[in-house]
Protein backbone atom coordinates (compact mmCIF):
# COMPACT_ATOMS: atom_id res chain seq x y z
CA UNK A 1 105.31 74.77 67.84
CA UNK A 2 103.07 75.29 64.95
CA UNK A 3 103.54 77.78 62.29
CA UNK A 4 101.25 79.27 60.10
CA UNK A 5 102.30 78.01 56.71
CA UNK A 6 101.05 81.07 54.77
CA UNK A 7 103.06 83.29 55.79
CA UNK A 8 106.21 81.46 58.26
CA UNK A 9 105.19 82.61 60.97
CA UNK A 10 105.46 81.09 65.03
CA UNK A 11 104.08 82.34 68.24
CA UNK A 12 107.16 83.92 69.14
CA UNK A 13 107.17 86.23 66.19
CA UNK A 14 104.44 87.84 67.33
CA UNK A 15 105.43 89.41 70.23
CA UNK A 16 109.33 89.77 69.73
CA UNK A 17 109.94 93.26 68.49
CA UNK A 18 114.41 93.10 67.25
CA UNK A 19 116.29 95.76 67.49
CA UNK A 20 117.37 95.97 63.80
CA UNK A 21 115.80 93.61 62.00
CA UNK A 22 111.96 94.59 62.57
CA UNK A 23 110.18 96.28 60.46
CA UNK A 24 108.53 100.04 61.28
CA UNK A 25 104.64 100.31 61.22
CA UNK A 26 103.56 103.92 60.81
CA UNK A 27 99.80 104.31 61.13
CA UNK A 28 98.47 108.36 61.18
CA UNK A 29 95.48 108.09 63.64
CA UNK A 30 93.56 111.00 65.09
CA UNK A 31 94.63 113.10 68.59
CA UNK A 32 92.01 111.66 70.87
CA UNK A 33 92.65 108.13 69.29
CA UNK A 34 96.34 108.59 70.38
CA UNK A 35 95.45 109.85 73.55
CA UNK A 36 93.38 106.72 74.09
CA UNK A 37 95.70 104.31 72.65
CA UNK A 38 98.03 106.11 75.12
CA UNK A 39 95.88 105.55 78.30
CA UNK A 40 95.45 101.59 77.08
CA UNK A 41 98.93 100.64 77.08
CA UNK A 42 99.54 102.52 80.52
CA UNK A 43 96.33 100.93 82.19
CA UNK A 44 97.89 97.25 80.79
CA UNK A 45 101.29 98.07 82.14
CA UNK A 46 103.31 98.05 78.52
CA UNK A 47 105.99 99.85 77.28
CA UNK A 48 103.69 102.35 75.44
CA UNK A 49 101.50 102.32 72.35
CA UNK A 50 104.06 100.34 70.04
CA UNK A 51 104.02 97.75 72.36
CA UNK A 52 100.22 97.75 72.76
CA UNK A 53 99.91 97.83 69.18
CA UNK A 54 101.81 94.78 68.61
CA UNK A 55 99.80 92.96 71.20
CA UNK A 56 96.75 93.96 69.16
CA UNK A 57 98.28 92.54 65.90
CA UNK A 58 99.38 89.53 67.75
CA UNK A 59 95.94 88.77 69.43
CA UNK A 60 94.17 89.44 65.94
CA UNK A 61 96.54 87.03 64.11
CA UNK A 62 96.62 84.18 67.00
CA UNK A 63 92.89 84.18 67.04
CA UNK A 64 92.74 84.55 62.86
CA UNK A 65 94.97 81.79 61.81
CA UNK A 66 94.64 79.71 65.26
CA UNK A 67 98.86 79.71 66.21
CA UNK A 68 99.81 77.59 68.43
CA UNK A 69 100.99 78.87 71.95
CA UNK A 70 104.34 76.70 73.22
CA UNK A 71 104.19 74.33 75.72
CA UNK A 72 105.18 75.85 79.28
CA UNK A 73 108.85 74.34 80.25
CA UNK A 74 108.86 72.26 82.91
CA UNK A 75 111.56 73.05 85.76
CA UNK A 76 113.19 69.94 87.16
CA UNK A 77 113.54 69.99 90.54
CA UNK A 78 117.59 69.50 91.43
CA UNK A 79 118.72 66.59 93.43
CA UNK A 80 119.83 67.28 96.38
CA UNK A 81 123.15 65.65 98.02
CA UNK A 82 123.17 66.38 101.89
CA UNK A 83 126.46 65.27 103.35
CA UNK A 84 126.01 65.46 107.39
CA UNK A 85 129.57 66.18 108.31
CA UNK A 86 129.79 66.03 112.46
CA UNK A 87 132.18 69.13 113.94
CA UNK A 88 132.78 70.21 117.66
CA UNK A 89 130.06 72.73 118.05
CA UNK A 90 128.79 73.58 121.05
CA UNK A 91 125.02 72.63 122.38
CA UNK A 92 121.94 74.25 120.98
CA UNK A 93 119.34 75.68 123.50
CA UNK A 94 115.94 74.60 123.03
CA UNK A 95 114.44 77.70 122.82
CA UNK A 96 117.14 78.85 120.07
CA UNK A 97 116.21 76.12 117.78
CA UNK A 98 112.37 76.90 117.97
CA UNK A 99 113.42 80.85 117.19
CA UNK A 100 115.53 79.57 114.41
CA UNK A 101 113.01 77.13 112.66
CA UNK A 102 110.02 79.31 112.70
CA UNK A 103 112.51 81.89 110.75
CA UNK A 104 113.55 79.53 108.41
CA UNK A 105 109.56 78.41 108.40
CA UNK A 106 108.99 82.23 107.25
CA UNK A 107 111.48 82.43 105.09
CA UNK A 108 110.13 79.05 103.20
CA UNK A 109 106.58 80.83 103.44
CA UNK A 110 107.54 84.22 101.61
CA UNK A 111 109.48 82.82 98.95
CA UNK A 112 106.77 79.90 98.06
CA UNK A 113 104.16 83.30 98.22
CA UNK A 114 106.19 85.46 95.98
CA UNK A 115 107.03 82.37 93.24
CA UNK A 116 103.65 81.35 93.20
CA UNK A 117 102.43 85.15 92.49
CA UNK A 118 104.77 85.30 90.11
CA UNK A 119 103.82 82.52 88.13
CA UNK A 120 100.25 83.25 88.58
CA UNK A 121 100.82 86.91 87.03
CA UNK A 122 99.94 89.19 89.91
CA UNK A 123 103.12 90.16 90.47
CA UNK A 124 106.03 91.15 87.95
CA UNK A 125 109.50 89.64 87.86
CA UNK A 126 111.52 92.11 90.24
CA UNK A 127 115.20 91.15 90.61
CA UNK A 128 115.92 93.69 93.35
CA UNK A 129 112.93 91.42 95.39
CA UNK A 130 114.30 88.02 94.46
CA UNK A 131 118.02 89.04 95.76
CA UNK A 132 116.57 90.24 98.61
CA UNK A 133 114.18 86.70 98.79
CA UNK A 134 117.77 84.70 97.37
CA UNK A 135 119.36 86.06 100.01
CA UNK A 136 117.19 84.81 102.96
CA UNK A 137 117.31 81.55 101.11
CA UNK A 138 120.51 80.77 101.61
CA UNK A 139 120.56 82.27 105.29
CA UNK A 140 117.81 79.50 105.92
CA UNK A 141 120.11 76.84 104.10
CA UNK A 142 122.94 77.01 106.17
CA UNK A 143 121.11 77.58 109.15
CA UNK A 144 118.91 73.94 108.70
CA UNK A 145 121.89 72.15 107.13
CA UNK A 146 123.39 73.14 110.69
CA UNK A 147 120.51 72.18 112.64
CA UNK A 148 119.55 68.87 110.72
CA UNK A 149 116.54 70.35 109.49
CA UNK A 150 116.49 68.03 106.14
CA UNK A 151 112.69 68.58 105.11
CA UNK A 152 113.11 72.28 105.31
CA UNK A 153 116.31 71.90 103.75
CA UNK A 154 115.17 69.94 100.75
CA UNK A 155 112.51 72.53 100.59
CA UNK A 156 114.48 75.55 100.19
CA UNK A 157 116.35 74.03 97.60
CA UNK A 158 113.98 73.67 95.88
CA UNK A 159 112.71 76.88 96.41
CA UNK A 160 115.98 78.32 95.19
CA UNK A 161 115.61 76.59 91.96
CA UNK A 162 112.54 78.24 91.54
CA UNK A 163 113.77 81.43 92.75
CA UNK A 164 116.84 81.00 90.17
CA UNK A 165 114.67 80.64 86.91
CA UNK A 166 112.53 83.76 88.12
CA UNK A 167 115.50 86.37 88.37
């Protein structure tokens, strides 16, 4: 992560706003300015005009001194250990098992369609959503570790990785 040697100063500075440790900037700007200033941080979703304003000083000072952004991290998908362990159950019907795998099919499609619109940034990070998606997830597991289903399996897994570093 570059810094600009100037004045010490990363990427992550620029957004970060501590509790203590940060520094108060007081600027006196007219009414309707306010008002407008107002209106732009609700329109973008922030935390109101402090926050907007700091995204304005951040944006002028990445593009002015050309700060590096970081590197995205790079989740690593978890290896999976299936262990098929073979128990007195009783027979599956046919029809159950199709019922079954298109649920755990849905399941595997809304999760993949909420991570991915998460990471694309047209959804926000709820964590009352994810339980609810987490949840499901591991309904799915157990139900395709019972059935055998190891590509759907291996799938949700990874899934709930994803799901994991989300929440």
């Amino acid at each position: 992560m570059s810094q600009v040697k100037e004045f010490d100063l990363t990427y992550n500075d620029l957004f970060r706003a501590p509790d203590k440790e940060g520094a108060i900037v007081s600027v006196r700007v007219h009414r309707k300015v306010k008002a407008v200033l107002e209106e732009l941080a609700k329109r973008e979703g922030l935390d109101g005009v402090s926050e907007l304003v700091r995204y304005l000083i951040a944006g002028y000072l990445l593009g002015k001194y050309n700060i590096e952004r970081p590197k995205e991290k790079v989740v690593v998908e978890p290896i999976v250990l299936t262990v098929n362990v073979q128990k007195g159950t009783p027979p599956i019907d046919e029809v159950e098992v199709d019922l079954v795998a298109e649920e755990v099919a849905s399941v595997i499609r809304d999760v993949e369609d909420y991570v991915k619109k998460v990471k694309a940034g047209l959804v926000q990070k709820n964590p009352e959503i994810a339980m609810k998606l987490g949840k499901k997830l591991a309904k799915a597991l157990k139900i395709a570790k019972r059935l055998g289903m190891e590509e759907e399996y291996v799938k949700l897994m990874r899934l709930k990785a994803q799901l994991s570093v989300i929440e």
